[in-house]
Protein backbone atom coordinates (compact mmCIF):
# COMPACT_ATOMS: atom_id res chain seq x y z
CA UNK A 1 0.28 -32.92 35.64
CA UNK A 2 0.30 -35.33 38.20
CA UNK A 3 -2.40 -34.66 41.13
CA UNK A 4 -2.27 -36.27 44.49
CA UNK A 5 -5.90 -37.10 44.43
CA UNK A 6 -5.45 -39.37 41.44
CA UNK A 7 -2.79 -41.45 43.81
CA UNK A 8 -5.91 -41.44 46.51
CA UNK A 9 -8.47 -42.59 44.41
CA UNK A 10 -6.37 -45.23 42.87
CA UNK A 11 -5.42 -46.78 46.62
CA UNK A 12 -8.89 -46.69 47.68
CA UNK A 13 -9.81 -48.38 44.29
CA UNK A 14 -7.16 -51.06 45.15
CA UNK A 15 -8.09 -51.51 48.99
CA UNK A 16 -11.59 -52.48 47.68
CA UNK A 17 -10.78 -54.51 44.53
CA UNK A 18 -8.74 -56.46 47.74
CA UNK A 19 -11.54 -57.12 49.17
CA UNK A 20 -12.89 -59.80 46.61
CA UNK A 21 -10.03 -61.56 46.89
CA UNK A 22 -10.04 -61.53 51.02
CA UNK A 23 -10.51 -65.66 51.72
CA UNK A 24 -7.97 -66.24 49.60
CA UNK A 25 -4.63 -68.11 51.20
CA UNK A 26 -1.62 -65.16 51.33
CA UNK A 27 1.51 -65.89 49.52
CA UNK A 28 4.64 -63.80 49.45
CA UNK A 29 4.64 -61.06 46.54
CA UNK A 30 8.16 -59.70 48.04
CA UNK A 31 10.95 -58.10 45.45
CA UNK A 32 13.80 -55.47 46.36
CA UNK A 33 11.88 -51.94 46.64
CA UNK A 34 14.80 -50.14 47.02
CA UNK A 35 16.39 -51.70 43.70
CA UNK A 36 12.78 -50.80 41.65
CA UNK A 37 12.99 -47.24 43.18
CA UNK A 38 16.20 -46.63 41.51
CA UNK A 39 14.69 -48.03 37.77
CA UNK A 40 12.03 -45.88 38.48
CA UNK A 41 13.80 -43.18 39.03
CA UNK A 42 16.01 -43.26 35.69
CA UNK A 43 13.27 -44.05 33.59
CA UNK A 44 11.20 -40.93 34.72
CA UNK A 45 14.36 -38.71 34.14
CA UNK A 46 14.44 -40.67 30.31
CA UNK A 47 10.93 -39.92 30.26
CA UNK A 48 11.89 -36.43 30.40
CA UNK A 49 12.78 -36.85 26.92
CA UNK A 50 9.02 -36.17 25.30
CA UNK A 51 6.78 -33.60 24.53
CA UNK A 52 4.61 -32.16 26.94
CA UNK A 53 1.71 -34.38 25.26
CA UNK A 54 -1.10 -33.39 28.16
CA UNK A 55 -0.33 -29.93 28.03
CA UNK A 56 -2.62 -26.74 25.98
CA UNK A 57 0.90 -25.72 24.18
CA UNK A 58 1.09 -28.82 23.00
CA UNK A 59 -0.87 -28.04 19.75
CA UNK A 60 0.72 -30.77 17.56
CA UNK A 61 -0.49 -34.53 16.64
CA UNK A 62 -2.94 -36.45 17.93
CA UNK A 63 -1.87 -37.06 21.39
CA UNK A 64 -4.94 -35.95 23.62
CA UNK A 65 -4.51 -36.93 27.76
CA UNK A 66 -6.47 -39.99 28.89
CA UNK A 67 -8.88 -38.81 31.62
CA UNK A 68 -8.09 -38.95 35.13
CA UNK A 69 -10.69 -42.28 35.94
CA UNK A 70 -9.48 -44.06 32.43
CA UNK A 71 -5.92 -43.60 33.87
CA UNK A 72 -7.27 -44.96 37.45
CA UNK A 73 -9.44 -47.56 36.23
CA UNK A 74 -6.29 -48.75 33.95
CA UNK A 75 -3.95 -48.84 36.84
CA UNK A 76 -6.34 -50.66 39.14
CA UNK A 77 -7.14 -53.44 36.89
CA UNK A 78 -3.68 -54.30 36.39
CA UNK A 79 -2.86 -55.94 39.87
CA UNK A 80 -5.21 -58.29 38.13
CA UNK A 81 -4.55 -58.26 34.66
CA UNK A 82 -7.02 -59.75 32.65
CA UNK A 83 -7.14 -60.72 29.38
CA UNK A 84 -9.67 -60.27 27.32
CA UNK A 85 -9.37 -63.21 24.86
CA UNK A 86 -11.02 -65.73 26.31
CA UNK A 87 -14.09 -65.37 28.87
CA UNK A 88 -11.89 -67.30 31.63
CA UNK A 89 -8.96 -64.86 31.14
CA UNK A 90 -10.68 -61.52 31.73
CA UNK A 91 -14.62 -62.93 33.47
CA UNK A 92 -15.57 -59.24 34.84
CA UNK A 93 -13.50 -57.18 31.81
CA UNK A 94 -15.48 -58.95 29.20
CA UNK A 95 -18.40 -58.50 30.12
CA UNK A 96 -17.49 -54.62 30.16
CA UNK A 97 -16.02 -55.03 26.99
CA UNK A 98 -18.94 -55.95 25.73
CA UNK A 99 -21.57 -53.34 27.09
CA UNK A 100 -18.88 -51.09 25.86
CA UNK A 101 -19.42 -52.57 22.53
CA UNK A 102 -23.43 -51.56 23.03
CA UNK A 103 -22.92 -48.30 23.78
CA UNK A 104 -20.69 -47.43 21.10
CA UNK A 105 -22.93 -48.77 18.45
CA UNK A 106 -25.65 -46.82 19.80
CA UNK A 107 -24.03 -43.45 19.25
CA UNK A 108 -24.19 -44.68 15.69
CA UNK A 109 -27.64 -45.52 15.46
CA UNK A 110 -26.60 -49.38 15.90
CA UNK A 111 -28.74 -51.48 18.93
CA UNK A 112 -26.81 -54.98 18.50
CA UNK A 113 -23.63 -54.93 16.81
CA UNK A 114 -20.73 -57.73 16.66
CA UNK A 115 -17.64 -55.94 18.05
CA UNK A 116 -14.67 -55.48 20.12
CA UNK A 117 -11.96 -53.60 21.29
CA UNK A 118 -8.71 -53.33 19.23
CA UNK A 119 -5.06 -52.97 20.26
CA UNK A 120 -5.50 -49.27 17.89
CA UNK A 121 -7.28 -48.21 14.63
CA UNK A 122 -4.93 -50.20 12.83
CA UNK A 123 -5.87 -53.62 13.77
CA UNK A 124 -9.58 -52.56 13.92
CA UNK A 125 -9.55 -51.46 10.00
CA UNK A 126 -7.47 -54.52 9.29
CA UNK A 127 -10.35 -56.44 10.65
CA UNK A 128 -12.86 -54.22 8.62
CA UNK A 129 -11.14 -55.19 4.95
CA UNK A 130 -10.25 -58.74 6.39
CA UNK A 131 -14.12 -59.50 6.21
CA UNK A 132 -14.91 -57.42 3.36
CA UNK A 133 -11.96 -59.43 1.33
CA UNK A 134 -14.13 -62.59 2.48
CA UNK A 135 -17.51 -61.14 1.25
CA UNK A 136 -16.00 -59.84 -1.69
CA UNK A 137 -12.84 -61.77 -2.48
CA UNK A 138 -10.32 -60.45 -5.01
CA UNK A 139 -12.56 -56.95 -5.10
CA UNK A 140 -10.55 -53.25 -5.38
CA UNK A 141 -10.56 -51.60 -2.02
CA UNK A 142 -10.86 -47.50 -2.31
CA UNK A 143 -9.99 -44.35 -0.25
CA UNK A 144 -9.43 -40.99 -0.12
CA UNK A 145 -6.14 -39.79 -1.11
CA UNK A 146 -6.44 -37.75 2.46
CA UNK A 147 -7.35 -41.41 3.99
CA UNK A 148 -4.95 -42.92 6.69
CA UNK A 149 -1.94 -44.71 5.13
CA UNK A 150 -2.92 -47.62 6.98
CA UNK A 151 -5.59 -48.64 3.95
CA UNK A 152 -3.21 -48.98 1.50
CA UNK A 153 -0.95 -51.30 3.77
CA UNK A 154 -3.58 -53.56 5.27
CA UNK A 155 -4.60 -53.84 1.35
CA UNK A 156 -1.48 -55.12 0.34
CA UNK A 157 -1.20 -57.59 3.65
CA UNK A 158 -4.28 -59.24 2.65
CA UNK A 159 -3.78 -59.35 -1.05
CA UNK A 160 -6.44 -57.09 -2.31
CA UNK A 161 -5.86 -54.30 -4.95
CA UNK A 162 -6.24 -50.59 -3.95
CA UNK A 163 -6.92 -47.39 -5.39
CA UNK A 164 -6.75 -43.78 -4.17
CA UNK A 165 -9.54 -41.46 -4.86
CA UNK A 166 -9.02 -37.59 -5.74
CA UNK A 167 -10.11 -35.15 -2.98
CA UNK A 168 -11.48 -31.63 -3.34
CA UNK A 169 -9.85 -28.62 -2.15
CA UNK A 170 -11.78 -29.32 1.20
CA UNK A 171 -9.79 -32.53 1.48
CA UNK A 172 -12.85 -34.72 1.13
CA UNK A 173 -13.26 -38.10 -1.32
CA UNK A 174 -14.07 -36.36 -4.90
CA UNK A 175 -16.98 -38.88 -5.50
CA UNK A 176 -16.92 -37.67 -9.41
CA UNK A 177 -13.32 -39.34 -9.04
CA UNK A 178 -15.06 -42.24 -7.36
CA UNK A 179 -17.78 -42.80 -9.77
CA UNK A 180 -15.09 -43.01 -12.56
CA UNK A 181 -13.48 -45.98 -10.93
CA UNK A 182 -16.82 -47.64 -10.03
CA UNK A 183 -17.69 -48.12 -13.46
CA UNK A 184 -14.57 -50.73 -13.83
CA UNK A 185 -17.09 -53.05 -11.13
CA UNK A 186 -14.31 -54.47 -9.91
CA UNK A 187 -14.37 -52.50 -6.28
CA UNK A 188 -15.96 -54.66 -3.36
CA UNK A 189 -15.44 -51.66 -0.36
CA UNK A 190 -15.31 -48.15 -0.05
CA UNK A 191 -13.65 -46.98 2.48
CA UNK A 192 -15.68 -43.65 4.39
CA UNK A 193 -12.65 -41.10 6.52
CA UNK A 194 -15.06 -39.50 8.80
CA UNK A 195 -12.64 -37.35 9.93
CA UNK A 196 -9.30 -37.53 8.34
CA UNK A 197 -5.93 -37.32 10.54
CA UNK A 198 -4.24 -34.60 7.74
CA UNK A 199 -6.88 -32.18 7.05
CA UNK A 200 -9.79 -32.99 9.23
CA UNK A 201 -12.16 -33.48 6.18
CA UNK A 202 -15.37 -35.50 6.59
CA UNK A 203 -15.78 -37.64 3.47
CA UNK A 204 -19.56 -36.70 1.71
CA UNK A 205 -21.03 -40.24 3.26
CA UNK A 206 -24.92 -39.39 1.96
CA UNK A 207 -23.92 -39.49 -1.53
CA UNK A 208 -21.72 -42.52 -1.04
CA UNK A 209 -24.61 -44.46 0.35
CA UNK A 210 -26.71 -42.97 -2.67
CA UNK A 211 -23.75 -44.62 -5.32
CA UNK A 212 -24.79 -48.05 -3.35
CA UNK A 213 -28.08 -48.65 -5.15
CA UNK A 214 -26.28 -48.46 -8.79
CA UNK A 215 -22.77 -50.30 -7.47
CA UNK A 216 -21.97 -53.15 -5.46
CA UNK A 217 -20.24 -52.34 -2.95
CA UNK A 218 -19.69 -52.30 1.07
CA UNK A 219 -19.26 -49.00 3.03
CA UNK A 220 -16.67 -49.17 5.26
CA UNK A 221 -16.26 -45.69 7.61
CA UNK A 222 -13.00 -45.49 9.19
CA UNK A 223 -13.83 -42.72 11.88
CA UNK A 224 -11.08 -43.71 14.48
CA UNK A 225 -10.19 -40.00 14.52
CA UNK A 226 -13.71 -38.54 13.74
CA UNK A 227 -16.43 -40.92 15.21
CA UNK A 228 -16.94 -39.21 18.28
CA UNK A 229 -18.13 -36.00 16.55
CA UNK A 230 -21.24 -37.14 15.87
CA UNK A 231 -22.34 -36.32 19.49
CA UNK A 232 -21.20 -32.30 19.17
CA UNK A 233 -24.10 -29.79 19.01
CA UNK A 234 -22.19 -27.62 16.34
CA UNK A 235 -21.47 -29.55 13.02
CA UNK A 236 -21.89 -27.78 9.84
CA UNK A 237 -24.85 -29.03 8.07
CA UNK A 238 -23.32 -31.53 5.58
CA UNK A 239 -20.98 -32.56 8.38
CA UNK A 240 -24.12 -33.44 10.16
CA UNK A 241 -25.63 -34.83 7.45
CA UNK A 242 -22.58 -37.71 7.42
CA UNK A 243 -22.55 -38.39 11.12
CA UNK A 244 -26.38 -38.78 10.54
CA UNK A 245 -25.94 -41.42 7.86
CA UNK A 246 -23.57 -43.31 9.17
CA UNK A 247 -26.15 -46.06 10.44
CA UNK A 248 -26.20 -47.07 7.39
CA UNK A 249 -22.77 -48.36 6.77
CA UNK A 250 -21.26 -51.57 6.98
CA UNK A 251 -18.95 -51.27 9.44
CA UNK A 252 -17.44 -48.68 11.37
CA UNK A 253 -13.91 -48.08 13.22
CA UNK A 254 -13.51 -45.56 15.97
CA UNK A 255 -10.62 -45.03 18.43
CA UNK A 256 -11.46 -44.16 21.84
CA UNK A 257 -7.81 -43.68 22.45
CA UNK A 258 -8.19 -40.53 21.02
CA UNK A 259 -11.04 -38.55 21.52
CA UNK A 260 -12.68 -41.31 23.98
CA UNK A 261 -10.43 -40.10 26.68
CA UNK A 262 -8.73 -43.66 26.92
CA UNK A 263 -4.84 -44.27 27.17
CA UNK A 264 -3.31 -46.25 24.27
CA UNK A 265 -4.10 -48.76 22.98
CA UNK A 266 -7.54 -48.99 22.58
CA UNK A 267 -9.56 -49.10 19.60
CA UNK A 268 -12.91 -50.81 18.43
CA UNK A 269 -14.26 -52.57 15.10
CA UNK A 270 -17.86 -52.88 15.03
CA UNK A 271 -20.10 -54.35 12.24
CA UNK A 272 -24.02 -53.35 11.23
CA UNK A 273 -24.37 -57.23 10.35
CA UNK A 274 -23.69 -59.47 13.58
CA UNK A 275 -23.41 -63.16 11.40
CA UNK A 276 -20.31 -61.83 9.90
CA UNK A 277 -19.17 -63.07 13.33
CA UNK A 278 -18.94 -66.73 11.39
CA UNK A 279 -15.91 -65.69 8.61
CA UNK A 280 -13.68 -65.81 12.28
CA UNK A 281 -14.67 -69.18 13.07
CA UNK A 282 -12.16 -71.41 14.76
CA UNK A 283 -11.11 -73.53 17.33
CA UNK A 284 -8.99 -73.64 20.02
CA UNK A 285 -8.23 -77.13 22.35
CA UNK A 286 -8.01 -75.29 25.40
CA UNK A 287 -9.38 -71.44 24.80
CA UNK A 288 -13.03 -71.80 24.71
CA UNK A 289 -14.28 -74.98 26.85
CA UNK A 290 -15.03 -72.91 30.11
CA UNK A 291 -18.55 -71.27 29.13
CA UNK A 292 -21.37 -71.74 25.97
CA UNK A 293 -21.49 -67.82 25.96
CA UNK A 294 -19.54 -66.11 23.41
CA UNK A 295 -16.19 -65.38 23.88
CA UNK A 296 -14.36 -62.03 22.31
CA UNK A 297 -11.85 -64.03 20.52
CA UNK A 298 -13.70 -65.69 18.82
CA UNK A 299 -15.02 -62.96 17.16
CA UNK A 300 -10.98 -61.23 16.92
CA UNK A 301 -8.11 -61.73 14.81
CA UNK A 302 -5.81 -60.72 17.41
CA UNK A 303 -5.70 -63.14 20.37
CA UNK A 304 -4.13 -62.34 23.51
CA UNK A 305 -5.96 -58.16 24.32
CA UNK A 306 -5.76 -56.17 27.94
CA UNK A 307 -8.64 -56.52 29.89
CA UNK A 308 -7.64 -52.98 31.46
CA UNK A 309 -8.79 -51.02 27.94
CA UNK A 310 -12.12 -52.17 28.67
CA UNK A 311 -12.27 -51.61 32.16
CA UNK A 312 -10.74 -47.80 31.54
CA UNK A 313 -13.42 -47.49 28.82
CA UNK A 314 -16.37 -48.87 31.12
CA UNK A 315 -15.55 -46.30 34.05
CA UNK A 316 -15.21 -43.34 31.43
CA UNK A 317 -18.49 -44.04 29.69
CA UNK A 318 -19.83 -44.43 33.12
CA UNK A 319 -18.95 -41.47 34.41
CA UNK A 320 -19.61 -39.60 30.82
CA UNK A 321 -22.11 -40.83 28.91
CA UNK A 322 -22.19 -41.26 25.40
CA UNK A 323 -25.08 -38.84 24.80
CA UNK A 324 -25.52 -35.57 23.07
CA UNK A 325 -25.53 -32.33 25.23
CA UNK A 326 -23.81 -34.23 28.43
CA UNK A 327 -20.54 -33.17 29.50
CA UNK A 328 -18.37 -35.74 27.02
CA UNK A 329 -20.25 -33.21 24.01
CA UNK A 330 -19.49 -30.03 25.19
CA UNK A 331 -16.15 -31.10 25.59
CA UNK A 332 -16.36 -32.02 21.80
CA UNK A 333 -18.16 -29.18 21.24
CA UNK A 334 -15.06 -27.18 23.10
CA UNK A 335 -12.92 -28.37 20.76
CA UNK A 336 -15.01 -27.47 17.78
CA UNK A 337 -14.83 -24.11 18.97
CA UNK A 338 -11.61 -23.54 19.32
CA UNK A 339 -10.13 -25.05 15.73
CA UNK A 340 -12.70 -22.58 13.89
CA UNK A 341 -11.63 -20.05 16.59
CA UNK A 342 -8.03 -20.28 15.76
CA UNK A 343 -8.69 -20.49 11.76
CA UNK A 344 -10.88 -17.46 12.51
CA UNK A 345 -7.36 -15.65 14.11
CA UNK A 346 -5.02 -17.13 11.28
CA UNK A 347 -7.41 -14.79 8.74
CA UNK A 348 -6.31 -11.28 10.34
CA UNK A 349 -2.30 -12.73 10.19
CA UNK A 350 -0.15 -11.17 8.30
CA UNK A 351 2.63 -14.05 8.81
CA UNK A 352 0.04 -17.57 8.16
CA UNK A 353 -2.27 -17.89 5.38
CA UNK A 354 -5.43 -20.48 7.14
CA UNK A 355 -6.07 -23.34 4.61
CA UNK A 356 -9.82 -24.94 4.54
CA UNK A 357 -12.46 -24.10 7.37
CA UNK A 358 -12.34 -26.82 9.68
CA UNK A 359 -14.73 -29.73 9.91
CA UNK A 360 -13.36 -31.04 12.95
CA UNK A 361 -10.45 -29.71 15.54
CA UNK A 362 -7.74 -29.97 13.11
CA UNK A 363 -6.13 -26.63 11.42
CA UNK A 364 -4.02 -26.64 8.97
CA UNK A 365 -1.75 -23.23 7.74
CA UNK A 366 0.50 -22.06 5.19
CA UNK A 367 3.21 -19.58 5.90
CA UNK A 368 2.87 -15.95 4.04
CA UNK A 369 5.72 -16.11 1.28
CA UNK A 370 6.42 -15.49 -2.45
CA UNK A 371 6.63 -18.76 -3.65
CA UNK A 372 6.30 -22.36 -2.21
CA UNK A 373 9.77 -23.78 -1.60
CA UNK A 374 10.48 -20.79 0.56
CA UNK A 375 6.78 -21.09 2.33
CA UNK A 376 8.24 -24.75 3.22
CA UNK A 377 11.46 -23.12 4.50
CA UNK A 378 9.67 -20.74 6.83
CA UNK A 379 6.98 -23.24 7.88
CA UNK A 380 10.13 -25.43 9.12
CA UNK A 381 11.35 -22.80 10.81
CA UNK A 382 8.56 -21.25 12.37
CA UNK A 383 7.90 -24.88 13.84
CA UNK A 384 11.57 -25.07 15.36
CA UNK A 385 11.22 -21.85 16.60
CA UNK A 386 8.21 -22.29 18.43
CA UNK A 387 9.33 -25.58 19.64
CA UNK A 388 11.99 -23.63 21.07
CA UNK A 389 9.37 -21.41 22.82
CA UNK A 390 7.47 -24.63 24.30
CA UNK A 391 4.87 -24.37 21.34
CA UNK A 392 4.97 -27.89 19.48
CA UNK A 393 2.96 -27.99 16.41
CA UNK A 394 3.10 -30.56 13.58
CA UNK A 395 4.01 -30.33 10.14
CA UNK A 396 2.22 -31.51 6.73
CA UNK A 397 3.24 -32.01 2.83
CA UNK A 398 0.33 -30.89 0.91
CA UNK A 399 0.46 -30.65 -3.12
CA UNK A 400 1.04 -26.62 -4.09
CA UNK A 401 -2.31 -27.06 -6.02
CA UNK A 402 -4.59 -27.41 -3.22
CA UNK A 403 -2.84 -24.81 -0.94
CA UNK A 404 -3.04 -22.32 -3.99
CA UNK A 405 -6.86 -22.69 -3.76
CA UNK A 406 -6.36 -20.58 -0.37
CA UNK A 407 -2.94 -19.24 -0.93
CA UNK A 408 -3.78 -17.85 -5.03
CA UNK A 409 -0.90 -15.44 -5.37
CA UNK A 410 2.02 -17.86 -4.07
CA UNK A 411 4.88 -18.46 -6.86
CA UNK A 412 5.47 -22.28 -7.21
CA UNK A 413 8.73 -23.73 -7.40
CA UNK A 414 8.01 -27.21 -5.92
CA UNK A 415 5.30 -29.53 -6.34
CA UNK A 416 4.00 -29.70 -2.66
CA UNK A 417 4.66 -27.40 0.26
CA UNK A 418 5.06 -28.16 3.73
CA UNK A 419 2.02 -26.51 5.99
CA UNK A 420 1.93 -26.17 9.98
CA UNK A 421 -1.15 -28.06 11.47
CA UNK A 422 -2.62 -27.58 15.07
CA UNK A 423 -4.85 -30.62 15.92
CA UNK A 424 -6.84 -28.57 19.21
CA UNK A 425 -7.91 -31.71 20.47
CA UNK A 426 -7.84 -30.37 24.69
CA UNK A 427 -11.17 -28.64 25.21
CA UNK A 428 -8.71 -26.38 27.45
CA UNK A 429 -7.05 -25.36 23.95
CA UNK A 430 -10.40 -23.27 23.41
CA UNK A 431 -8.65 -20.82 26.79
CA UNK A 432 -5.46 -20.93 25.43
CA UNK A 433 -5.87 -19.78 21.72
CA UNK A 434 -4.40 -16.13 22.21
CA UNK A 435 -0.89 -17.54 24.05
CA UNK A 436 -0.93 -19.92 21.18
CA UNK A 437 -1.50 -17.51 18.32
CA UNK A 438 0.79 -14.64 20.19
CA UNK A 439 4.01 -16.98 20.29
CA UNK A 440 3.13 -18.03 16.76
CA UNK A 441 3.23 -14.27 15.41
CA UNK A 442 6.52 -13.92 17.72
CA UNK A 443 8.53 -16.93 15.93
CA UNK A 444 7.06 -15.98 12.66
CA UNK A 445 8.58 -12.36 12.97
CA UNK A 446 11.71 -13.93 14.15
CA UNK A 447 11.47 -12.40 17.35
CA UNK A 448 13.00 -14.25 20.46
């Protein structure tokens, strides 16, 4: 977990960020060391007290290990810490910032967008309806009823109605349920999950764009879990086909905080159409008066923003470009594999019952029983047991009809049932698939 040369790297880092700051006057930065040591010390032992988040048997959420230079880069920055509000708060991390910004709107087919980094996805899609409320005020917002809770929220924050759409039994956006609510013309954004955090599913984005020319409407693709995806070599085809379109949206959200290597929080909002930058228009008496160049808040709804994510996210995309078949895609590509190596395992159980083929790295998996409240009861406790065994998984509520499309001959005595789900997010997960399914099988049986 924790490697020496990380410690190395980061001193040498720190010994020449010194440097630029050599002419200045000293002044004394003393405090009690041996005091520190002993907070430090009790909150690693409370630290004890999580997961093992970084490690292959941790097969749960969406918790993937920042890499080592985003951790390095982070640490370095902070004996400066700049902020990233204002051009005279953060001078060398905005600028990174902002040829972040480039290169992420390149990957989607985007040379100049407006953008930023976000304290998370949250804040970034809160940005993304903010300005479609402005273009379209008082106009329905829609997602997937697999779509991140998050929609419905920010919706209600800013006043603007929402709507669920049906999914298939793939857990993508039904757009037959979509075109029904289009026809009330009273939606203003619909909100693309390329890649939702349940299920995985990639919502069909061609035929949204293809609804545009008959409705009004913005696209807005929320692909803080998926966006990254589009840079893998081994996409199904109509997976492909979304990734592919996705140029043609409106705006997009992606998190580099999860598959961008990058420790939290860091996320990004970008937008296809830079003069949206004008609906944030404000002033500040004393924020923006040291340069004429633009300065990220004024282009933000949040204000005060670490200058370290950028400078993390600048070394990592440095170091691993944002290209298709470098080493950042086969790492993607990695953890392709392994999901539809795993669902490919869960077929020959006799204990787990694999739901949909996975678009992504996520996997989600029924437990073999008779009916569905006792599939919930043995899902539970295959999860506890595993825990026990150092094997943390997750758990999901799914209605009983869509895991009776995979699961036909279950009895149901409940309306939903609760399902296991392995997000396989490590590229070292694709090594560790037959420890993983092994102590599965084992806590299944009830074997110690």
């Amino acid at each position: 977990m924790i490697d020496a040369t990380e410690l190395t790297l980061l001193k040498n880092a720190l010994d020449k960020l010194a440097e630029g700051y050599s002419e200045l006057p000293e002044f004394s930065t003393e405090f009690d060391a041996g005091a520190v040591a002993d907070v430090l010390q009790e909150v690693a032992t409370r630290m004890h007290d999580n997961f093992p988040y970084y490690h292959p048997q941790y097969a749960g959420q969406m918790l993937k290990p920042p890499h080592p230079i985003a951790r390095i880069a982070y640490a370095m920055s902070l004996w400066v810490n700049p902020n990233n509000h204002a051009l005279d708060g953060g001078r060398a991390s905005s600028a990174m910032e902002k040829e972040c910004v480039i290169e992420l709107g390149k990957m989607f087919g985007w040379d100049a967008p407006l953008g930023h980094l976000t304290g998370g996805g949250t804040m970034a899609n809160l940005e993304a309806l903010w300005v479609a409320g402005r273009l379209h005020p008082g106009k329905r917002i829609v997602a997937s009823e697999q779509s991140h809770y998050t929609h419905s929220r920010i919706s209600d924050v800013l006043g603007l109605p929402f709507s669920p759409v049906a999914v298939t039994g793939d857990g993508r956006m039904d757009v037959d349920a979509l075109k029904v609510l289009l026809r009330d013309g009273d939606i203003g954004t619909v909100v693309a999950t390329i890649g939702n955090t349940g299920l995985g599913g990639v919502d069909p984005l061609t035929e949204l764009i293809a609804l545009q020319s008959e409705y009004d409407f913005r696209i807005h693709a929320d692909a803080a879990y998926g966006g990254y995806f589009g840079l893998a070599g081994n996409l199904r085809a109509d997976t492909r086909a979304a990734y592919d379109s996705l140029a043609a949206v409106d705006s997009i959200v992606i998190d580099p905080h999860k598959h961008g290597l990058q420790p939290y929080g860091c996320g990004c909002i970008l937008f296809k159409d830079p003069s949206v930058g004008q609906l944030y228009k404000h002033g500040s008496p004393y924020t923006y008066f040291s340069s004429a160049e633009l300065h990220l808040g004024e282009i933000s709804l949040e204000c005060s923003r670490p200058g370290a994510s950028a400078v993390a996210l600048w070394a990592t995309q440095r170091l691993l470009p944002l290209v298709r078949d470098g080493d950042f895609a086969a790492m993607l590509d990695d953890c392709l594999h392994a999901a539809r190596h795993f669902h490919e395992k869960l077929r020959g159980s006799r204990n787990f019952v694999p739901l949909m083929e996975p678009e992504l790295d996520i996997v989600v998996y029924a437990v073999d029983a008779p009916d569905s409240r006792s599939a919930s009861e043995r899902a539970r406790a295959v999860f506890a047991n595993a825990a026990e065994h150092d094997l943390h998984l997750a758990m999901i509520e799914l209605p009983v009809q869509l895991v009776q499309r995979y699961a036909p001959g279950i009895k149901v005595n409940s309306e939903t049932i609760t399902c296991l789900r392995s997000v396989l997010m490590k590229p070292e997960h694709l090594g560790w698939l037959d420890r993983i399914v092994e102590i599965l099988e084992r806590c299944a049986a009830g074997n110690p």
